[in-house]
PDB file of N, CA and C in Angstrom:
ATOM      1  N   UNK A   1     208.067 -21.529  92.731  1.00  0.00           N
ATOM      2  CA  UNK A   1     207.473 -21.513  94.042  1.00  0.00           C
ATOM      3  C   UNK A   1     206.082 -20.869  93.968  1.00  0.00           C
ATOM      4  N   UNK A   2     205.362 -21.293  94.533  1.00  0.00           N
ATOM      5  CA  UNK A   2     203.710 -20.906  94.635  1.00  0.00           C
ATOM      6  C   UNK A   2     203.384 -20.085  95.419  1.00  0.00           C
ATOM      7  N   UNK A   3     202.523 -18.856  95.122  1.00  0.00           N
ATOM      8  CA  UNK A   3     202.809 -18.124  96.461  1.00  0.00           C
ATOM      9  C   UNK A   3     201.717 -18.481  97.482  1.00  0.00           C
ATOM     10  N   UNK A   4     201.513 -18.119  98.748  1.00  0.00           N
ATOM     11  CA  UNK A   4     200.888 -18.003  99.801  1.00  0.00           C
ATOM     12  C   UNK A   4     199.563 -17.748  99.391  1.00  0.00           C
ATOM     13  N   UNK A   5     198.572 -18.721  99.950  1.00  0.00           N
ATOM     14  CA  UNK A   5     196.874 -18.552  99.841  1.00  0.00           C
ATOM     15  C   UNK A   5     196.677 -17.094 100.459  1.00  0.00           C
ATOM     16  N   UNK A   6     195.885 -16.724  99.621  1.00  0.00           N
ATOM     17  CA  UNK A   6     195.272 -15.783 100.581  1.00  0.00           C
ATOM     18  C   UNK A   6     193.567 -15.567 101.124  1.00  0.00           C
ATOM     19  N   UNK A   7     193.725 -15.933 102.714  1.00  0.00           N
ATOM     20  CA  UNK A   7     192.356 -16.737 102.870  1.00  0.00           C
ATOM     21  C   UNK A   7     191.581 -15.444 103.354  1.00  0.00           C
ATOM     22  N   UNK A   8     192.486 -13.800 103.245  1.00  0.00           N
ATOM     23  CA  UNK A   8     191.720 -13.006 104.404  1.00  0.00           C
ATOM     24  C   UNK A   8     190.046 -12.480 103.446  1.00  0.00           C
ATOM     25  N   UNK A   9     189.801 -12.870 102.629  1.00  0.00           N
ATOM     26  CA  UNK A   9     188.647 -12.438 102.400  1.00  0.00           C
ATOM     27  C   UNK A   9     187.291 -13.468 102.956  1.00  0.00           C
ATOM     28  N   UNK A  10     187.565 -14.850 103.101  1.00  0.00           N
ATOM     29  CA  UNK A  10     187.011 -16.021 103.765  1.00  0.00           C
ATOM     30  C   UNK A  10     186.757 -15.693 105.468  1.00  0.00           C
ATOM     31  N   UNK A  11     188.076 -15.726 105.959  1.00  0.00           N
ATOM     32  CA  UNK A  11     188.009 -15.106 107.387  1.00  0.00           C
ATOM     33  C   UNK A  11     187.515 -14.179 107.234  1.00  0.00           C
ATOM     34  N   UNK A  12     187.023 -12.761 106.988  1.00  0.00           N
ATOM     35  CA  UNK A  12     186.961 -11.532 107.233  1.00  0.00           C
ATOM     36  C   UNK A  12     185.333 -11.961 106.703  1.00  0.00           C
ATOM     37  N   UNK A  13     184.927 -12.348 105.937  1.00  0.00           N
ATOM     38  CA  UNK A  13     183.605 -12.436 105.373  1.00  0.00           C
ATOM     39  C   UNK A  13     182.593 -13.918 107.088  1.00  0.00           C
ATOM     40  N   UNK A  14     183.362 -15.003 106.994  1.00  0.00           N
ATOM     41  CA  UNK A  14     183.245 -15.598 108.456  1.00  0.00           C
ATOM     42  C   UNK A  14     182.948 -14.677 109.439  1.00  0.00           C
ATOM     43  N   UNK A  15     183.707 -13.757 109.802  1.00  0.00           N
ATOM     44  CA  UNK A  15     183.451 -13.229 111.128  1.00  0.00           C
ATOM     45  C   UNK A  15     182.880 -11.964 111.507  1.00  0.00           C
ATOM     46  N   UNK A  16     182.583 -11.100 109.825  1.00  0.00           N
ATOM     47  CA  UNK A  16     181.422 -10.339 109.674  1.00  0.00           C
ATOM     48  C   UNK A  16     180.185 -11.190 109.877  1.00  0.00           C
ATOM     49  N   UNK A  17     179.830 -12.225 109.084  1.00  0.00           N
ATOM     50  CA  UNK A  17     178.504 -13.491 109.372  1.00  0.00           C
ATOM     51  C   UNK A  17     178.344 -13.469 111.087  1.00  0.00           C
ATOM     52  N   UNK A  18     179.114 -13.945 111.575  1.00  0.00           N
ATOM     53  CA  UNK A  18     179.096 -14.113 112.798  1.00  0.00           C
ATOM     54  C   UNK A  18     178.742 -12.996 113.791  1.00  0.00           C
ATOM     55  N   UNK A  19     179.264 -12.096 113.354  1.00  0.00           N
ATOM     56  CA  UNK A  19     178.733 -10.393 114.002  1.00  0.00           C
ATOM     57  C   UNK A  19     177.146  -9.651 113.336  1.00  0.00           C
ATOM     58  N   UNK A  20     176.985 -10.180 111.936  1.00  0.00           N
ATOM     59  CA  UNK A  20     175.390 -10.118 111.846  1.00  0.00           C
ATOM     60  C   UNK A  20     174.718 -10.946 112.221  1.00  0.00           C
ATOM     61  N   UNK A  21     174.854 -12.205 112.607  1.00  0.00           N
ATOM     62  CA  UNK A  21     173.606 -12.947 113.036  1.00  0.00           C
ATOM     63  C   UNK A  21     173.242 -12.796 114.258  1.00  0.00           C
ATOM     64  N   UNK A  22     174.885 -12.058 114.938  1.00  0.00           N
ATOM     65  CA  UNK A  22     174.179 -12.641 116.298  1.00  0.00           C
ATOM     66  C   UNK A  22     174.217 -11.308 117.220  1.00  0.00           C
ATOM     67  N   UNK A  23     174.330  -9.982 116.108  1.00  0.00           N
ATOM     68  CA  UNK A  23     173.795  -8.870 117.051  1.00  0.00           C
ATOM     69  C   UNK A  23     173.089  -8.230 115.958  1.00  0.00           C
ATOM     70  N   UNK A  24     171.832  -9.000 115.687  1.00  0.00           N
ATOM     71  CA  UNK A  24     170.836  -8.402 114.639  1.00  0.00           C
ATOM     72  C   UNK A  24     169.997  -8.075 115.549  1.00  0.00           C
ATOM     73  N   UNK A  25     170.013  -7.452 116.759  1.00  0.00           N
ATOM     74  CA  UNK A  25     169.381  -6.944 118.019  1.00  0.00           C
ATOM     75  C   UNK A  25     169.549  -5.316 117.786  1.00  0.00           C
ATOM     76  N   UNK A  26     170.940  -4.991 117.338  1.00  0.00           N
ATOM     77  CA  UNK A  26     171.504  -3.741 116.826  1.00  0.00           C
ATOM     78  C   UNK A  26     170.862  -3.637 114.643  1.00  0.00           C
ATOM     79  N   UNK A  27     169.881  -4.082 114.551  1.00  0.00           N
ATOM     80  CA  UNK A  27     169.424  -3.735 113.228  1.00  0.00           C
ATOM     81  C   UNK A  27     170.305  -2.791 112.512  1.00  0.00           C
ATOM     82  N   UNK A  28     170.358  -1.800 112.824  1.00  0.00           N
ATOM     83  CA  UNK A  28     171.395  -0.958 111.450  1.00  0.00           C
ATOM     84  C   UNK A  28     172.610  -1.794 111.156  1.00  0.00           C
ATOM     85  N   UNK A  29     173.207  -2.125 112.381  1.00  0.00           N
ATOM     86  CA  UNK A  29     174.329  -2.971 112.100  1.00  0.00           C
ATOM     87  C   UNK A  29     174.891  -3.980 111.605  1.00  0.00           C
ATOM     88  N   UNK A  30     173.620  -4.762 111.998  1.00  0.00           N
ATOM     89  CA  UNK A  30     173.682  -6.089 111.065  1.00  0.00           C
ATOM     90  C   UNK A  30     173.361  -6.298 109.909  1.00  0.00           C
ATOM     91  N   UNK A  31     172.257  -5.198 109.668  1.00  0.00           N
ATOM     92  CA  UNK A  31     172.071  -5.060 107.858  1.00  0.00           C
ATOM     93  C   UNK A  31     173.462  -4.733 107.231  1.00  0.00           C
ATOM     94  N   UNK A  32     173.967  -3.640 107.541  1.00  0.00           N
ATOM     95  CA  UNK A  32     175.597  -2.942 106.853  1.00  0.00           C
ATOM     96  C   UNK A  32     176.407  -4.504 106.773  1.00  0.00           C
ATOM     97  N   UNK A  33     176.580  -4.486 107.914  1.00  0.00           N
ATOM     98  CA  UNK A  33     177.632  -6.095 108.445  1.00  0.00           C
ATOM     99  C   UNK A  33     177.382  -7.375 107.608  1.00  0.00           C
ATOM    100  N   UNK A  34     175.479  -7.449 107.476  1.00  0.00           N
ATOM    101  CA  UNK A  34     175.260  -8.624 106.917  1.00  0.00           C
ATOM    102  C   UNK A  34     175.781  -8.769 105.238  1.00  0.00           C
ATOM    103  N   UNK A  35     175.134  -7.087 104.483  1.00  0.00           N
ATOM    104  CA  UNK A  35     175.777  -7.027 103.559  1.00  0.00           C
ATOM    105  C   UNK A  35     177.321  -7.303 103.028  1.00  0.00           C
ATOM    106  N   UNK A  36     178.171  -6.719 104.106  1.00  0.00           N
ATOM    107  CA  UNK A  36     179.860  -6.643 103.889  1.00  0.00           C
ATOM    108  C   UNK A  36     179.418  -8.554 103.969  1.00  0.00           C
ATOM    109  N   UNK A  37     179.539  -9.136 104.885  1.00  0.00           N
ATOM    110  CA  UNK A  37     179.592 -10.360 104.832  1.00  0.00           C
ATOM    111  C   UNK A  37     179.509 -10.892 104.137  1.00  0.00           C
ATOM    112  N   UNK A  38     178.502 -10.565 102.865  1.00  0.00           N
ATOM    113  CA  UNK A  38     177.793 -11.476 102.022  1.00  0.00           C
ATOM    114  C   UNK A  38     179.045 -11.230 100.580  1.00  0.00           C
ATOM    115  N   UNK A  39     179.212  -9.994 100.562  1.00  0.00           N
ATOM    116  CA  UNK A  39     180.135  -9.541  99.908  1.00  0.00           C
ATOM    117  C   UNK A  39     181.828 -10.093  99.688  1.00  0.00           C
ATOM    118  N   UNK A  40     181.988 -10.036 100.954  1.00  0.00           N
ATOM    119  CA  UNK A  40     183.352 -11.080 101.263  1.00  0.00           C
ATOM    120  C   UNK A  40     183.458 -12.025 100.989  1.00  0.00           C
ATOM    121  N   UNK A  41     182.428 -13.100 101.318  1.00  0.00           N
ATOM    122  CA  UNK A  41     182.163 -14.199 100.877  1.00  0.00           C
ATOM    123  C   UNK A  41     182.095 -14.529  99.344  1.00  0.00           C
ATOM    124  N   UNK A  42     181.501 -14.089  98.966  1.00  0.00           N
ATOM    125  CA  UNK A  42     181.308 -14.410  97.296  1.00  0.00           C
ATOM    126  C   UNK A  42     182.730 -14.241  96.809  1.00  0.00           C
ATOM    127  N   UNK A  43     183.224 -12.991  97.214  1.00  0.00           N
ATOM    128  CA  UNK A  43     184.876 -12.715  96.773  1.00  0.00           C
ATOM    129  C   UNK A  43     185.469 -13.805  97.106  1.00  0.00           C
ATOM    130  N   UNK A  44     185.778 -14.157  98.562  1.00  0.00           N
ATOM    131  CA  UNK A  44     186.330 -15.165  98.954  1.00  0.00           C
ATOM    132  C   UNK A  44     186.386 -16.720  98.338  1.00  0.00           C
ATOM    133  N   UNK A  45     184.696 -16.675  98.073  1.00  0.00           N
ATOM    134  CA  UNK A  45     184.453 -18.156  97.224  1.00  0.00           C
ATOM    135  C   UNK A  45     185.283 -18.082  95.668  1.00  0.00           C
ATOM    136  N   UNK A  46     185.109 -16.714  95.342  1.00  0.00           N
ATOM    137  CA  UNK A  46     185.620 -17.206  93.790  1.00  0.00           C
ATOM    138  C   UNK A  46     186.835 -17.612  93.785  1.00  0.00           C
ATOM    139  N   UNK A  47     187.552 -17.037  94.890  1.00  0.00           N
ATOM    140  CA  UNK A  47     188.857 -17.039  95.126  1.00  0.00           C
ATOM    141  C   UNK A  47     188.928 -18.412  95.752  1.00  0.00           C
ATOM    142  N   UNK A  48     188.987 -18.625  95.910  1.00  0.00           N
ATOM    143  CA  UNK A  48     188.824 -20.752  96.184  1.00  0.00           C
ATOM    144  C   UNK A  48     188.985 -21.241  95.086  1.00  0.00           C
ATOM    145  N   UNK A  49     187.807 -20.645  94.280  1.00  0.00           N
ATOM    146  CA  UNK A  49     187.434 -21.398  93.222  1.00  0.00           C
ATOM    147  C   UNK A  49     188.477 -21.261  92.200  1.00  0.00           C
ATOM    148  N   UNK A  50     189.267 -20.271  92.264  1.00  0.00           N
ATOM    149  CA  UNK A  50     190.413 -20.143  91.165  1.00  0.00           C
ATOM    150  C   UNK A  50     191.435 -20.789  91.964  1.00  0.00           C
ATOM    151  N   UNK A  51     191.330 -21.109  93.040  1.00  0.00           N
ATOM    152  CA  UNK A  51     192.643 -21.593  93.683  1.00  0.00           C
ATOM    153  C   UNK A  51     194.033 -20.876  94.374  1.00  0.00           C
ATOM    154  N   UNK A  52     193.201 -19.555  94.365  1.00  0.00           N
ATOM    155  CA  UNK A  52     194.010 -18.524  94.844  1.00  0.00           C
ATOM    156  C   UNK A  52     193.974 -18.426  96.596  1.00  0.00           C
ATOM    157  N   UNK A  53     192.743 -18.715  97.159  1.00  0.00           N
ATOM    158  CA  UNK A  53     192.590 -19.265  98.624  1.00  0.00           C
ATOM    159  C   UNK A  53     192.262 -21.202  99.064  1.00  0.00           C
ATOM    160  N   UNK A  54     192.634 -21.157 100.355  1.00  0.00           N
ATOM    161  CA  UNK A  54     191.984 -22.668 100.405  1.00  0.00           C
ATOM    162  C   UNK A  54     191.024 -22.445 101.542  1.00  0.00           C
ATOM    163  N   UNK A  55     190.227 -21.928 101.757  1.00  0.00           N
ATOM    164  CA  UNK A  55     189.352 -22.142 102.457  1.00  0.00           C
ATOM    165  C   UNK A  55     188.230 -21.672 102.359  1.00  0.00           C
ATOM    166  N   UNK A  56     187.513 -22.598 101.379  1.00  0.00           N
ATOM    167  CA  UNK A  56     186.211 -22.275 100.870  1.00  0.00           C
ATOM    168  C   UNK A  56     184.983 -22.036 101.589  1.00  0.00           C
ATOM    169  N   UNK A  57     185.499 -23.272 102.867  1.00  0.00           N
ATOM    170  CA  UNK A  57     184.218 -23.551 103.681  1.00  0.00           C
ATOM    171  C   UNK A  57     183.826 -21.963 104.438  1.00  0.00           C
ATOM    172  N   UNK A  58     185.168 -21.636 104.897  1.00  0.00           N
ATOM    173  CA  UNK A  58     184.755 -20.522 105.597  1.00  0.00           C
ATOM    174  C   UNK A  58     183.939 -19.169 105.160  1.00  0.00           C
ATOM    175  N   UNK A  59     184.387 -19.155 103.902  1.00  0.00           N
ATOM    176  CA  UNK A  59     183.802 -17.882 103.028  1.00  0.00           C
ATOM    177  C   UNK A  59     182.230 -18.531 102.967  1.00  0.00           C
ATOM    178  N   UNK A  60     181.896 -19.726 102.641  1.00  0.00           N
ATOM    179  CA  UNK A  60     180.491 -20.200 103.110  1.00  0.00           C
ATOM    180  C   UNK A  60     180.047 -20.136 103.795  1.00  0.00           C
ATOM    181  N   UNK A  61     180.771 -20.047 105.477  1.00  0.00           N
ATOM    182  CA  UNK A  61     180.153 -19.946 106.487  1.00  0.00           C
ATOM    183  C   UNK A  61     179.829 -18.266 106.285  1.00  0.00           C
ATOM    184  N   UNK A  62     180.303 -17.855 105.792  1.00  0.00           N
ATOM    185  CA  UNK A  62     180.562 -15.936 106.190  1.00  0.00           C
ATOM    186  C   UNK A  62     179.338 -15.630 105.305  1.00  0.00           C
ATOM    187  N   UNK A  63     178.938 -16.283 104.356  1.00  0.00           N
ATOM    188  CA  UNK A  63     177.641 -16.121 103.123  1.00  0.00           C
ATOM    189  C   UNK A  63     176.208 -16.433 104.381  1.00  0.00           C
ATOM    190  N   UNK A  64     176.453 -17.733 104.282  1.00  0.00           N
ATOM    191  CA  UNK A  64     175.413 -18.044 105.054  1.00  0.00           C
ATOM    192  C   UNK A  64     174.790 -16.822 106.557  1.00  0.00           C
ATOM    193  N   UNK A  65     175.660 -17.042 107.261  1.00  0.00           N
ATOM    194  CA  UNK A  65     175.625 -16.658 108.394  1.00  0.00           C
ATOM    195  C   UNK A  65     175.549 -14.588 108.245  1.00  0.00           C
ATOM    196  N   UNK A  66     176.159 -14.565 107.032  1.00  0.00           N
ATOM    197  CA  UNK A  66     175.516 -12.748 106.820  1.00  0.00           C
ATOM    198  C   UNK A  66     174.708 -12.765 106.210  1.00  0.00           C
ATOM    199  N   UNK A  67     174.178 -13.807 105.618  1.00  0.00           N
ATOM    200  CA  UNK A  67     172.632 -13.761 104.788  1.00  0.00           C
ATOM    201  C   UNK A  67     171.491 -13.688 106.309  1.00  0.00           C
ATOM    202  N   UNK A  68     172.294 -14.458 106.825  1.00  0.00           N
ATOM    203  CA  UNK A  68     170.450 -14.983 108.186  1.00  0.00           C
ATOM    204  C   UNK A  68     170.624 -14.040 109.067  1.00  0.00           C
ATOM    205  N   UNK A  69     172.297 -13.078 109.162  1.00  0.00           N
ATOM    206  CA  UNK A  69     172.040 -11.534 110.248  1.00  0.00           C
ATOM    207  C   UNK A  69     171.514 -10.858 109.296  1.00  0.00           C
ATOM    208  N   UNK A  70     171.545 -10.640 108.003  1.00  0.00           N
ATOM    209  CA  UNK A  70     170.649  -9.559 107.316  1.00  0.00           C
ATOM    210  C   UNK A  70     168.941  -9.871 107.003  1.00  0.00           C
ATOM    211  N   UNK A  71     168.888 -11.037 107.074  1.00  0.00           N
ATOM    212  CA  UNK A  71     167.107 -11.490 107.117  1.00  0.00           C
ATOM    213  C   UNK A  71     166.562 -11.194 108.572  1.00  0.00           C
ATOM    214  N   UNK A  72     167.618 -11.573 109.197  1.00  0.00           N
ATOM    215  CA  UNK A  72     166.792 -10.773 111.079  1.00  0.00           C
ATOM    216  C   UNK A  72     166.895  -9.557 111.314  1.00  0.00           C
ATOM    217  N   UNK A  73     167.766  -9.281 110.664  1.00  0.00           N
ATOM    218  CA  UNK A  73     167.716  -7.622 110.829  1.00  0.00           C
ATOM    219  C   UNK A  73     167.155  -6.599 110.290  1.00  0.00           C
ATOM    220  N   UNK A  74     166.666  -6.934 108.880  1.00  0.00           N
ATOM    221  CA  UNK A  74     165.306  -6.674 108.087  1.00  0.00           C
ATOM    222  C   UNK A  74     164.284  -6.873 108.588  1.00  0.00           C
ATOM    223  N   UNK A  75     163.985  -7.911 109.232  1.00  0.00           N
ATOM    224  CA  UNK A  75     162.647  -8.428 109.916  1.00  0.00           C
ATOM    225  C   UNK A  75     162.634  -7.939 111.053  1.00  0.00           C
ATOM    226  N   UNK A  76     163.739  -7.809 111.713  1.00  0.00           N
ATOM    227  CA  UNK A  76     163.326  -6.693 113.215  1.00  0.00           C
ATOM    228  C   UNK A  76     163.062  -5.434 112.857  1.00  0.00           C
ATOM    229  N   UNK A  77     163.918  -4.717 111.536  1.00  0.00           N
ATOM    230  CA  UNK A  77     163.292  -3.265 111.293  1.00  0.00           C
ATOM    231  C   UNK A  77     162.033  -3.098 111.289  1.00  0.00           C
ATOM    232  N   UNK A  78     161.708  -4.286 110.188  1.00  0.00           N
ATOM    233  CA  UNK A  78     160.277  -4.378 109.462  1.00  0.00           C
ATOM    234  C   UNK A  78     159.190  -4.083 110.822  1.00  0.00           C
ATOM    235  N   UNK A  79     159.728  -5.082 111.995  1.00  0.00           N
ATOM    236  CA  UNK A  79     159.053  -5.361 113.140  1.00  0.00           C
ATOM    237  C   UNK A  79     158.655  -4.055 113.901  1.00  0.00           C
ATOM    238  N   UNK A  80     159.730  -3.157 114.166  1.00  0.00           N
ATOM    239  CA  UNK A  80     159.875  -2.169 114.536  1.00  0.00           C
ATOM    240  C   UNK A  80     159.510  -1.163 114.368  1.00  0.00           C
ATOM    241  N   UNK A  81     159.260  -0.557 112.639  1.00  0.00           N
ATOM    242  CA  UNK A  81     158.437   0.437 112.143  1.00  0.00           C
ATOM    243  C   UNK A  81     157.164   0.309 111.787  1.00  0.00           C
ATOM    244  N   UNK A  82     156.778  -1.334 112.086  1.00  0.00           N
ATOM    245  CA  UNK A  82     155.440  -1.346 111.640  1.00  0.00           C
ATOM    246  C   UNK A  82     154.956  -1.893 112.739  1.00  0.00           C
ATOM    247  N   UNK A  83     155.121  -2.222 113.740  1.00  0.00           N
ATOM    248  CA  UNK A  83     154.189  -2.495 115.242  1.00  0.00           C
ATOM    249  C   UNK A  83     153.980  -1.267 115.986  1.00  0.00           C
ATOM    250  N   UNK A  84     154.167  -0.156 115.803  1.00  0.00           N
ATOM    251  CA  UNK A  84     154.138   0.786 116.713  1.00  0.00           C
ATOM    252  C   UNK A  84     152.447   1.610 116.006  1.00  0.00           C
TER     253      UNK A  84
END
């Protein structure tokens, strides 16, 4: 018997992405967040890739989407300490 996927690093890396992109308004947060995200994801992907999870796409979405909350949230710091 095969055991049970385990997809929580895909989900958990997904819905960190989703919490950095879209409150990179809160900069500290979404940098930390964007990082964990990006982090999960890669875990998550390898884990696809060995066949130990099935849901690759999502750990992609969680890469992507904590890569572009940590590029806005860099760029609002950036924005922030250097317009004043």
């Amino acid at each position: 018997m095969q055991p049970a996927p385990s997809n929580g690093m895909g989900i958990t890396a997904m819905v960190l992405g989703i919490v950095a992109a879209v409150g990179f308004c809160l900069w500290p947060v979404a940098i930390v967040v964007g990082v964990l995200a990006l982090i999960f994801g890669l875990i998550g992907r390898s884990k696809a890739n060995r066949g130990e999870a099935t849901n690759p796409g999502q750990a992609l979405a969680g890469i992507i989407c904590g890569a572009a909350g940590l590029v806005l949230g860099v760029g609002l710091a950036v924005l922030i300490i250097v317009a004043p």
